[in-house]
N, C-alpha and C. Protein backbone atom coordinates (compact mmCIF):
# COMPACT_ATOMS: atom_id res chain seq x y z
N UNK A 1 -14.33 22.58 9.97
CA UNK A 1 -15.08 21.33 10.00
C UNK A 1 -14.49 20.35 9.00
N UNK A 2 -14.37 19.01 9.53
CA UNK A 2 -13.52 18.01 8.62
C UNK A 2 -14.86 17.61 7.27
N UNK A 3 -14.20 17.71 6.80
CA UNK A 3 -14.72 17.20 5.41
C UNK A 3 -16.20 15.83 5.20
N UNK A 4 -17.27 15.71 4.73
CA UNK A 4 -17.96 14.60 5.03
C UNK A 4 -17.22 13.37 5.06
N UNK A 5 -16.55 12.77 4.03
CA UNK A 5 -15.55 11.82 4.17
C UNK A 5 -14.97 11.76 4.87
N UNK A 6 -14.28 12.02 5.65
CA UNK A 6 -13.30 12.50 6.88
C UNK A 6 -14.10 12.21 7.79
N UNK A 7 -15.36 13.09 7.90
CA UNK A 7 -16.02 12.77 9.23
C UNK A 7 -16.83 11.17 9.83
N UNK A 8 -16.75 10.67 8.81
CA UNK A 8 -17.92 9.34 8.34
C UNK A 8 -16.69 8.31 8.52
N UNK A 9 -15.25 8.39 8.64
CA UNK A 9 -14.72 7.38 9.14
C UNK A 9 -14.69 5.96 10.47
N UNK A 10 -14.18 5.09 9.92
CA UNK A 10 -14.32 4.02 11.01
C UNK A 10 -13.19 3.78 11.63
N UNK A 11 -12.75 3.38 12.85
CA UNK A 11 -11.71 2.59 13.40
C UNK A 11 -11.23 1.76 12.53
N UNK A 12 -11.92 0.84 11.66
CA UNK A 12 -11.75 0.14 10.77
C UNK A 12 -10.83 0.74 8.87
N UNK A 13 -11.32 1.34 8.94
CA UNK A 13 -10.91 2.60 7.94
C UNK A 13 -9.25 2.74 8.45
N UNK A 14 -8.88 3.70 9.25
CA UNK A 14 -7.73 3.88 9.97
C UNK A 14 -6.88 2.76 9.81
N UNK A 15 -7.37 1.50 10.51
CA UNK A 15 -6.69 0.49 10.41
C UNK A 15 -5.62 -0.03 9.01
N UNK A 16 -7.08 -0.10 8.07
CA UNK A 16 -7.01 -0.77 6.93
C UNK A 16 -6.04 0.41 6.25
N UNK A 17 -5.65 2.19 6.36
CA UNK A 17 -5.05 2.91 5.73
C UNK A 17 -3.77 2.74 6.44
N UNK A 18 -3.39 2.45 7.80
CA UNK A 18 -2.33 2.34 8.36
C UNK A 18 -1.06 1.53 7.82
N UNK A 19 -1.98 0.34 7.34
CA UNK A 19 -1.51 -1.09 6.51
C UNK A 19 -0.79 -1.14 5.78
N UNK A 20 -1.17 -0.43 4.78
CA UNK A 20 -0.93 0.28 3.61
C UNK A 20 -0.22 1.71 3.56
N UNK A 21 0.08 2.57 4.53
CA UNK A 21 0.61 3.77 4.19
C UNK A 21 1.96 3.71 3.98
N UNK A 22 1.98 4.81 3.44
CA UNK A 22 3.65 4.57 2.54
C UNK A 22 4.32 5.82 3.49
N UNK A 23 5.61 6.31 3.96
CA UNK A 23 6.18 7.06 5.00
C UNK A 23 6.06 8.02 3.98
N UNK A 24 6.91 9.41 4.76
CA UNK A 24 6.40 11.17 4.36
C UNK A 24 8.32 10.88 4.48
N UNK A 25 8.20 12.23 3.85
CA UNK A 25 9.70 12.71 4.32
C UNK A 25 10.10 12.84 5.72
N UNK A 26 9.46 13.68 6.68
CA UNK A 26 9.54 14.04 8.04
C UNK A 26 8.75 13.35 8.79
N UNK A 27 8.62 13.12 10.26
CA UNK A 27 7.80 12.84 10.81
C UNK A 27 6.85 14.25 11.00
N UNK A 28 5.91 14.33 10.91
CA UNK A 28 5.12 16.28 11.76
C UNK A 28 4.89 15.84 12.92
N UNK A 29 4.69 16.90 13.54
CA UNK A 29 4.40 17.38 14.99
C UNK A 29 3.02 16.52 15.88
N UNK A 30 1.58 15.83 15.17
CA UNK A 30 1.11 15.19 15.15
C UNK A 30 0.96 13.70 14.96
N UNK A 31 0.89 13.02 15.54
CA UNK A 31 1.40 11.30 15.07
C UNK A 31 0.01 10.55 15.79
N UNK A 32 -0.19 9.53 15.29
CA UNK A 32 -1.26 8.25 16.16
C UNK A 32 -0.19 7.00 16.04
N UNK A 33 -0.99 6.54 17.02
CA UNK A 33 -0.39 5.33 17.42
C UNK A 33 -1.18 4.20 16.86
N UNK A 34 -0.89 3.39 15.61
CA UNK A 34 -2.07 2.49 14.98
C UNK A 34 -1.30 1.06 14.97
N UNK A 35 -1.77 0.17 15.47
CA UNK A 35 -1.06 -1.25 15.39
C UNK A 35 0.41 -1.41 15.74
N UNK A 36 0.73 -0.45 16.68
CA UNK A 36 2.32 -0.55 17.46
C UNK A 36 3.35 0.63 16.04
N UNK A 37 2.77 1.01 15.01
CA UNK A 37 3.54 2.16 14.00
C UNK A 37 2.88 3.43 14.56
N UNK A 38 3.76 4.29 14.29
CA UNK A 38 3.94 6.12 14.74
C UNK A 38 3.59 6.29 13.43
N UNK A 39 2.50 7.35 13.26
CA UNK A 39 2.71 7.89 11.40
C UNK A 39 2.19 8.81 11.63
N UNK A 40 1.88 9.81 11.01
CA UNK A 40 1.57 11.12 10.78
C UNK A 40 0.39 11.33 10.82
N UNK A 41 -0.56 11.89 11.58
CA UNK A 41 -2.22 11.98 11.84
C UNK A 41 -3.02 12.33 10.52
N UNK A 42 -2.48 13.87 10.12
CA UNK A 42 -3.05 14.29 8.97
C UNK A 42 -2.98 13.64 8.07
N UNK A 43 -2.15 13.18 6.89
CA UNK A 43 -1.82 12.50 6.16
C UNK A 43 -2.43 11.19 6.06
N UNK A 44 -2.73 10.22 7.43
CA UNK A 44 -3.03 8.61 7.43
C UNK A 44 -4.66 9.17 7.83
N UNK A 45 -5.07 10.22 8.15
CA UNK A 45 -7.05 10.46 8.44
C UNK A 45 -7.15 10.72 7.03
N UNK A 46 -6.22 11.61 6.19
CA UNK A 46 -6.83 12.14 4.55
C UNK A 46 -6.94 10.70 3.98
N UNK A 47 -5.47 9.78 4.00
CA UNK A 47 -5.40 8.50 3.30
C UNK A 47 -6.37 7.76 3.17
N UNK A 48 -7.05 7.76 4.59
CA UNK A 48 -8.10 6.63 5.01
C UNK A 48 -9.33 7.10 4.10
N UNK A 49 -9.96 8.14 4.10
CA UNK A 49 -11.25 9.02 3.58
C UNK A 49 -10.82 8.83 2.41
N UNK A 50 -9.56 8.95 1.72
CA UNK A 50 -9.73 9.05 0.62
C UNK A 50 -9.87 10.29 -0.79
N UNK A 51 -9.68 11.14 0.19
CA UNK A 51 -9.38 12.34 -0.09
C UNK A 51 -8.10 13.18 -0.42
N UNK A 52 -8.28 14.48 -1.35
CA UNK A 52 -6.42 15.14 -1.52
C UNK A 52 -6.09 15.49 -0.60
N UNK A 53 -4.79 15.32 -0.84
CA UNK A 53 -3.60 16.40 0.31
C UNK A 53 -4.23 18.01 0.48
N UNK A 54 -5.00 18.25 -0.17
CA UNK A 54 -5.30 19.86 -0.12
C UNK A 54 -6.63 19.87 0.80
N UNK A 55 -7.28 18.77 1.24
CA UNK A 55 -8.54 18.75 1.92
C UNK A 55 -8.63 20.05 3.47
N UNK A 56 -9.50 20.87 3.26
CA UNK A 56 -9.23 21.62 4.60
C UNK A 56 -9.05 20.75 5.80
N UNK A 57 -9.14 19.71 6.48
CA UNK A 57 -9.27 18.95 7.07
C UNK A 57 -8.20 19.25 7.47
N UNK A 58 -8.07 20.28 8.69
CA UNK A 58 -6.71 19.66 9.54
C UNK A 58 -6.10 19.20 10.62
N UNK A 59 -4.76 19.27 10.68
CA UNK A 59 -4.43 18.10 12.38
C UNK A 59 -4.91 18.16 13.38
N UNK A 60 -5.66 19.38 13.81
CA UNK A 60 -6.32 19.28 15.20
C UNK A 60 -7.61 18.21 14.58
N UNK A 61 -8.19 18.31 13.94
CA UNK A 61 -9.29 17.59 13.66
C UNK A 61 -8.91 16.03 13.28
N UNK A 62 -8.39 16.02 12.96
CA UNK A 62 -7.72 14.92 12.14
C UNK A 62 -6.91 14.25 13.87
N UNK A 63 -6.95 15.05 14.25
CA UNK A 63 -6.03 14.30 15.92
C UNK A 63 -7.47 13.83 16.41
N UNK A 64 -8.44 14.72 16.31
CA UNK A 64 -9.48 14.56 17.32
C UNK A 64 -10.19 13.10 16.74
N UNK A 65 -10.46 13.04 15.49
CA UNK A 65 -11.04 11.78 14.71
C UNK A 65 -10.31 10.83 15.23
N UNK A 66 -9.02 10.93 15.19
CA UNK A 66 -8.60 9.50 15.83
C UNK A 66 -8.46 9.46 17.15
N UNK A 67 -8.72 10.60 18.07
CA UNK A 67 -8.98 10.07 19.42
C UNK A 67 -10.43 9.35 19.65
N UNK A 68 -11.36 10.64 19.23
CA UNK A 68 -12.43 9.43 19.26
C UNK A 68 -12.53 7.93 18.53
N UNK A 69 -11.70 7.56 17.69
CA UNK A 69 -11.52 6.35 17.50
C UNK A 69 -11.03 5.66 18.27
N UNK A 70 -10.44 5.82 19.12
CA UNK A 70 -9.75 4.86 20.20
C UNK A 70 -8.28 4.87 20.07
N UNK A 71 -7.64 5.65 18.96
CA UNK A 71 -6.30 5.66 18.75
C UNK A 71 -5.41 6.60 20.10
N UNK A 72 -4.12 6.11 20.35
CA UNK A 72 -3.43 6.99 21.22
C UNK A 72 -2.57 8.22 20.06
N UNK A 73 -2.65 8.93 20.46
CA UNK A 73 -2.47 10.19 19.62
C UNK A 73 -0.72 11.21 20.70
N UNK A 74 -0.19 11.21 19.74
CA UNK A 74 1.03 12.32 20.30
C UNK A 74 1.22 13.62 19.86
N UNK A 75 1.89 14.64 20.62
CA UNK A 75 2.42 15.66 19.89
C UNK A 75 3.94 15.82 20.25
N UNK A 76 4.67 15.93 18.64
CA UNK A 76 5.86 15.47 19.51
C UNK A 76 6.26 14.56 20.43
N UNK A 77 5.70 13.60 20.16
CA UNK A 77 6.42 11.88 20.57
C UNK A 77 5.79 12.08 21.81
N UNK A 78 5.31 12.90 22.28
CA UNK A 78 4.72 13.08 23.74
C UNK A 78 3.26 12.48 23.93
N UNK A 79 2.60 11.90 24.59
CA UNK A 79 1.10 11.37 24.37
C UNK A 79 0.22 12.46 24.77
N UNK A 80 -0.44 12.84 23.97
CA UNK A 80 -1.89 13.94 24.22
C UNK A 80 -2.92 13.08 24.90
């Protein structure tokens, strides 16, 4: 289960962390599609909440938060 912070996110949230995110070394296997940029699901759902890198919160959940947000979501550059 994603974290309360995590779960209590907005479309708006996402947005506003997208803006602002700074790139990873790799791309991972998970990506959203936010304002025409590819970035990393896990990483830009923790960013947004506000939470550590160590949060149990992970990419399947963190994919699913931003589908129900309205985000297009990939695995492997592929669209889920």
């Amino acid at each position: 289960m994603a974290s309360p912070k995590v779960a209590a996110l907005t479309r708006q949230d996402i947005i506003k962390a997208a803006r602002s995110f700074k790139g990873t070394r790799r791309m991972p296997k998970w990506t959203a599609i936010v304002e025409g940029k590819e970035l990393p699901a896990r990483p830009l759902v923790l960013g947004a909440a506000g939470v550590a890198p160590n949060d149990t919160t992970n990419s399947h959940q963190a994919v699913a938060i931003l589908k129900g947000l309205g985000f297009d979501t990939r695995y492997e550059g592929k669209s889920v």
